[in-house]
C-alpha atoms as a PDB file:
ATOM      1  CA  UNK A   1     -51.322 164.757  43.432  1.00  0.00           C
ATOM      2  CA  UNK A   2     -50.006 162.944  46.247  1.00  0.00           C
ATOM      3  CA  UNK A   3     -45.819 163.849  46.601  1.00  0.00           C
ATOM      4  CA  UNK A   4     -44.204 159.631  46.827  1.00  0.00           C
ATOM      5  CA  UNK A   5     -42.903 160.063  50.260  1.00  0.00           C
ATOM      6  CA  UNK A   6     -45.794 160.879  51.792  1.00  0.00           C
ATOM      7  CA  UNK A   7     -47.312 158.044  49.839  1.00  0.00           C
ATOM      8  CA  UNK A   8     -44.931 156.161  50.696  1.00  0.00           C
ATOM      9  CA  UNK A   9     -45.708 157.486  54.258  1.00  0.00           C
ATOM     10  CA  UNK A  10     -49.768 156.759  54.280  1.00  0.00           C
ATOM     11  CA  UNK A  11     -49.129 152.942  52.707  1.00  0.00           C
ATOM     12  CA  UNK A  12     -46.817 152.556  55.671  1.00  0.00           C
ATOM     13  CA  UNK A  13     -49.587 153.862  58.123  1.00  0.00           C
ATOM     14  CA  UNK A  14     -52.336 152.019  56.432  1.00  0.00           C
ATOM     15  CA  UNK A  15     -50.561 148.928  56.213  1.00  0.00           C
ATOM     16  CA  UNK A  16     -50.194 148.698  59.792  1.00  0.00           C
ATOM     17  CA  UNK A  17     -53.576 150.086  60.836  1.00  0.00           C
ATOM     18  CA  UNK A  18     -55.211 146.732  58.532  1.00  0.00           C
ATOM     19  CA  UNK A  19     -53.106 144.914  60.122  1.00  0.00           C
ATOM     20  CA  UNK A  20     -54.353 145.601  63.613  1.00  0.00           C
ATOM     21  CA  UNK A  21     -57.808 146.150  62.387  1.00  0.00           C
ATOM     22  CA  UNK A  22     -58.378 142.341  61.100  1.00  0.00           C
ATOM     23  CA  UNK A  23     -57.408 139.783  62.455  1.00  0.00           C
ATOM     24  CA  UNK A  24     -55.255 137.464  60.187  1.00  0.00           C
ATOM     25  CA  UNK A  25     -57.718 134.380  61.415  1.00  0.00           C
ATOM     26  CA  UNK A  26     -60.350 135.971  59.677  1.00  0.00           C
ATOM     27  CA  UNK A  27     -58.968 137.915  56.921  1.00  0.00           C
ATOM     28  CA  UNK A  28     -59.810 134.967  54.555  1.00  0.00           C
ATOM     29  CA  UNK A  29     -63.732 136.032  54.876  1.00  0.00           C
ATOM     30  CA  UNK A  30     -63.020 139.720  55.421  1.00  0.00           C
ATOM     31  CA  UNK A  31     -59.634 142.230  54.224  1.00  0.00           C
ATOM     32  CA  UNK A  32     -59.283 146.280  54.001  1.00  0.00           C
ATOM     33  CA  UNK A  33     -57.980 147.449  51.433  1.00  0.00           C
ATOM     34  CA  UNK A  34     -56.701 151.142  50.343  1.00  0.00           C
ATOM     35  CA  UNK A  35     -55.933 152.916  47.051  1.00  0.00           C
ATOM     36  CA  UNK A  36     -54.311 156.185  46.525  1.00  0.00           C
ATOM     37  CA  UNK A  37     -55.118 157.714  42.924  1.00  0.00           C
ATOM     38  CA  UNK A  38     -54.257 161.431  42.364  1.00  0.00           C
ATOM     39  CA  UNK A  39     -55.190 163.437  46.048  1.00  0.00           C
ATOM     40  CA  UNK A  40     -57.759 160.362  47.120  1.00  0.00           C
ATOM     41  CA  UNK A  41     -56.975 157.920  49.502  1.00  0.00           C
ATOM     42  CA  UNK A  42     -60.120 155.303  49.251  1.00  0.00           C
ATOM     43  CA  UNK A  43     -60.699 152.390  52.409  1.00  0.00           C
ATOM     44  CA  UNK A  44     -62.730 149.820  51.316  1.00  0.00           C
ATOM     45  CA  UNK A  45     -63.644 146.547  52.812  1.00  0.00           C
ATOM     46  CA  UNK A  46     -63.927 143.327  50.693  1.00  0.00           C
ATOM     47  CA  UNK A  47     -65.412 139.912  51.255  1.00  0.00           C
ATOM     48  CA  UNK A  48     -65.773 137.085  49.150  1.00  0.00           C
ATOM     49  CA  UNK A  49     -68.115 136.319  46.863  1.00  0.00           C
ATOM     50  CA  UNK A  50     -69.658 132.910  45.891  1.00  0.00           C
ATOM     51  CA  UNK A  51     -67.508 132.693  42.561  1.00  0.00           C
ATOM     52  CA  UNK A  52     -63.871 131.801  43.333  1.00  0.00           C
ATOM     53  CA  UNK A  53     -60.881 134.381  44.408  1.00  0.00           C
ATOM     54  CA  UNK A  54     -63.578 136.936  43.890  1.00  0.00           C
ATOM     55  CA  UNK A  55     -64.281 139.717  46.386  1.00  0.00           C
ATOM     56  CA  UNK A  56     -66.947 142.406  46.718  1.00  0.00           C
ATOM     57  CA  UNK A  57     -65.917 145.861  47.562  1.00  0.00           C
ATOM     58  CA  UNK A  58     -67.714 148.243  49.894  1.00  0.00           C
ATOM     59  CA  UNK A  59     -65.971 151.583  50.087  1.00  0.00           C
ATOM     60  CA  UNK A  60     -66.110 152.704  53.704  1.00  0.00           C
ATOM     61  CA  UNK A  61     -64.261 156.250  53.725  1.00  0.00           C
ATOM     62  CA  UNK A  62     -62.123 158.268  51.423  1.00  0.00           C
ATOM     63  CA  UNK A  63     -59.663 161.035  52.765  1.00  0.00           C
ATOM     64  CA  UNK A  64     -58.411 164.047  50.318  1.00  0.00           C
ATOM     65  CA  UNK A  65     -55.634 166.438  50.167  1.00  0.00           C
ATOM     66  CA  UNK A  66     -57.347 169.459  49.344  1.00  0.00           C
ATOM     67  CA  UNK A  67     -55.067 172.907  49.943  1.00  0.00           C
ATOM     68  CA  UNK A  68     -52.356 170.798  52.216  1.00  0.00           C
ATOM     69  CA  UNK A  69     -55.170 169.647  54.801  1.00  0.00           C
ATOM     70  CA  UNK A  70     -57.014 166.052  54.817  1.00  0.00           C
ATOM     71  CA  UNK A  71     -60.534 166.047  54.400  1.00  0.00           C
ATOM     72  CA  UNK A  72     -62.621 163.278  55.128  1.00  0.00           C
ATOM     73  CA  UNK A  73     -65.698 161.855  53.097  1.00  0.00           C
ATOM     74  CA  UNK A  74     -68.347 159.224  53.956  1.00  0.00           C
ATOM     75  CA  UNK A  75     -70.764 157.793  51.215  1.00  0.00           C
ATOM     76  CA  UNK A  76     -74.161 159.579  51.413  1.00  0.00           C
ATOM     77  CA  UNK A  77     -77.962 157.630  50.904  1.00  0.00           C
ATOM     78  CA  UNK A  78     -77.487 158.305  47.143  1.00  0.00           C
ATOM     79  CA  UNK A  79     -73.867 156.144  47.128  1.00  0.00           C
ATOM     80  CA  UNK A  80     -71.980 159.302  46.725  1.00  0.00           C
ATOM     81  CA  UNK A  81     -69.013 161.306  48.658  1.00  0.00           C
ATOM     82  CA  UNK A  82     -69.815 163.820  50.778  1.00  0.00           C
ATOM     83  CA  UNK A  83     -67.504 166.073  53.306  1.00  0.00           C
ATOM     84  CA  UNK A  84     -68.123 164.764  56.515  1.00  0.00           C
ATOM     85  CA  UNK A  85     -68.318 167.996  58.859  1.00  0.00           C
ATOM     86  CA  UNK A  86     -67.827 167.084  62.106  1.00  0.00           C
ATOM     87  CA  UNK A  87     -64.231 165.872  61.427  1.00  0.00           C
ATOM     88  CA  UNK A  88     -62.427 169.176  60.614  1.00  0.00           C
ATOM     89  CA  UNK A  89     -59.844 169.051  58.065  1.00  0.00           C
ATOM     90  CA  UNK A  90     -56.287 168.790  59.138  1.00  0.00           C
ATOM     91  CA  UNK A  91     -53.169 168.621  57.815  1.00  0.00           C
ATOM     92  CA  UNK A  92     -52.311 165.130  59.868  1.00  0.00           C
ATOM     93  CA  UNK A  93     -53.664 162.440  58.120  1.00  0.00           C
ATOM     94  CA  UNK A  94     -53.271 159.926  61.348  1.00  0.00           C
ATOM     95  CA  UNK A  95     -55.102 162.545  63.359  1.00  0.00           C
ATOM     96  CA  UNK A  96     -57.888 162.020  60.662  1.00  0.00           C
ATOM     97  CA  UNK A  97     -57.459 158.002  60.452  1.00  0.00           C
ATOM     98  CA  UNK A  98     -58.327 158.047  64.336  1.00  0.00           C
ATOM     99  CA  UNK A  99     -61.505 160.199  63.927  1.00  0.00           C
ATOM    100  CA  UNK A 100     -62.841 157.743  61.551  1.00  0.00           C
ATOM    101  CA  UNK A 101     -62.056 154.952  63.818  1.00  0.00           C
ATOM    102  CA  UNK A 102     -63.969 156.600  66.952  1.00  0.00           C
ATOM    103  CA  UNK A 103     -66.545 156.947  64.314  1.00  0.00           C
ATOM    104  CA  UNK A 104     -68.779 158.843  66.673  1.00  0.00           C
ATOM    105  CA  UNK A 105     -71.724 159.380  64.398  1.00  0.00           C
ATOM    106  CA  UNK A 106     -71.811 156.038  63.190  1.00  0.00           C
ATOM    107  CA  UNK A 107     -70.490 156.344  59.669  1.00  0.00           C
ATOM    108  CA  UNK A 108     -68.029 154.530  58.837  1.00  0.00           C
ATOM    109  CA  UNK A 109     -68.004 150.879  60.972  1.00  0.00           C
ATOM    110  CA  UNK A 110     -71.245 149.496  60.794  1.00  0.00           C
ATOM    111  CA  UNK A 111     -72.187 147.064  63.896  1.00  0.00           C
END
C-alpha cells in the first residue's frame, strides 16, 4: 500500500505530466488517465466511443512499489503485465515516468 503523501505526491506529478502530454485542444478525442489501487499505479489512455460520454480504455503502463523501489510493467502479446527489464527499478518514481516517456524500445507510445 501506497503511504497518502506520496500519493498525494504521484497525483501531483501525474497531473501535470497529462497535462503537458495532451494538448487541451484535443483532449475531447483523446485524455490519460491514472489510478492508484494498493502498490499499482495504472496509465491508461481513453478515447471516445460511438455511444455518448463513453470512453474506451487502453492501459499503456503500470508502475509498482515493490520493496521501496518502482518497477515498471508493459502489457505483453497475451494482454498481460510483465516487468519490463531494461528500465531498472528505482526508488524515484519521476526517474521511472521519464524512462517510459523516452520509450526506447517502443513500448509504451505507439506512433
Amino acid at each position: 500500500m501506497i503511504d497518502p503523501f506520496t500519493v498525494k505526491r504521484i497525483d501531483s506529478i501525474m497531473s501535470g505530466y497529462i497535462d503537458q502530454k495532451i494538448p487541451g485542444d484535443l483532449r475531447v478525442s483523446v485524455r490519460l488517465r491514472h489510478e492508484i489501487v494498493d502498490n499499482q499505479l495504472t496509465l491508461a489512455e481513453e478515447r471516445p466511443t460511438s455511444k455518448r460520454n463513453e470512453w474506451d480504455r487502453i492501459d499503456i503502463v503500470q508502475f509498482r512499489l515493490e520493496s521501496k523501489q518502482w518497477k515498471v510493467y508493459a502489457k505483453n502479446g497475451d494482454h498481460r503485465w510483465t516487468f519490463v527489464e531494461m528500465i531498472s527499478p528505482s526508488a524515484d518514481f519521476e526517474r521511472q515516468l521519464e524512462q517510459v516517456e523516452i520509450d526506447q524500445a517502443g513500448l509504451f507510445w505507439k506512433s
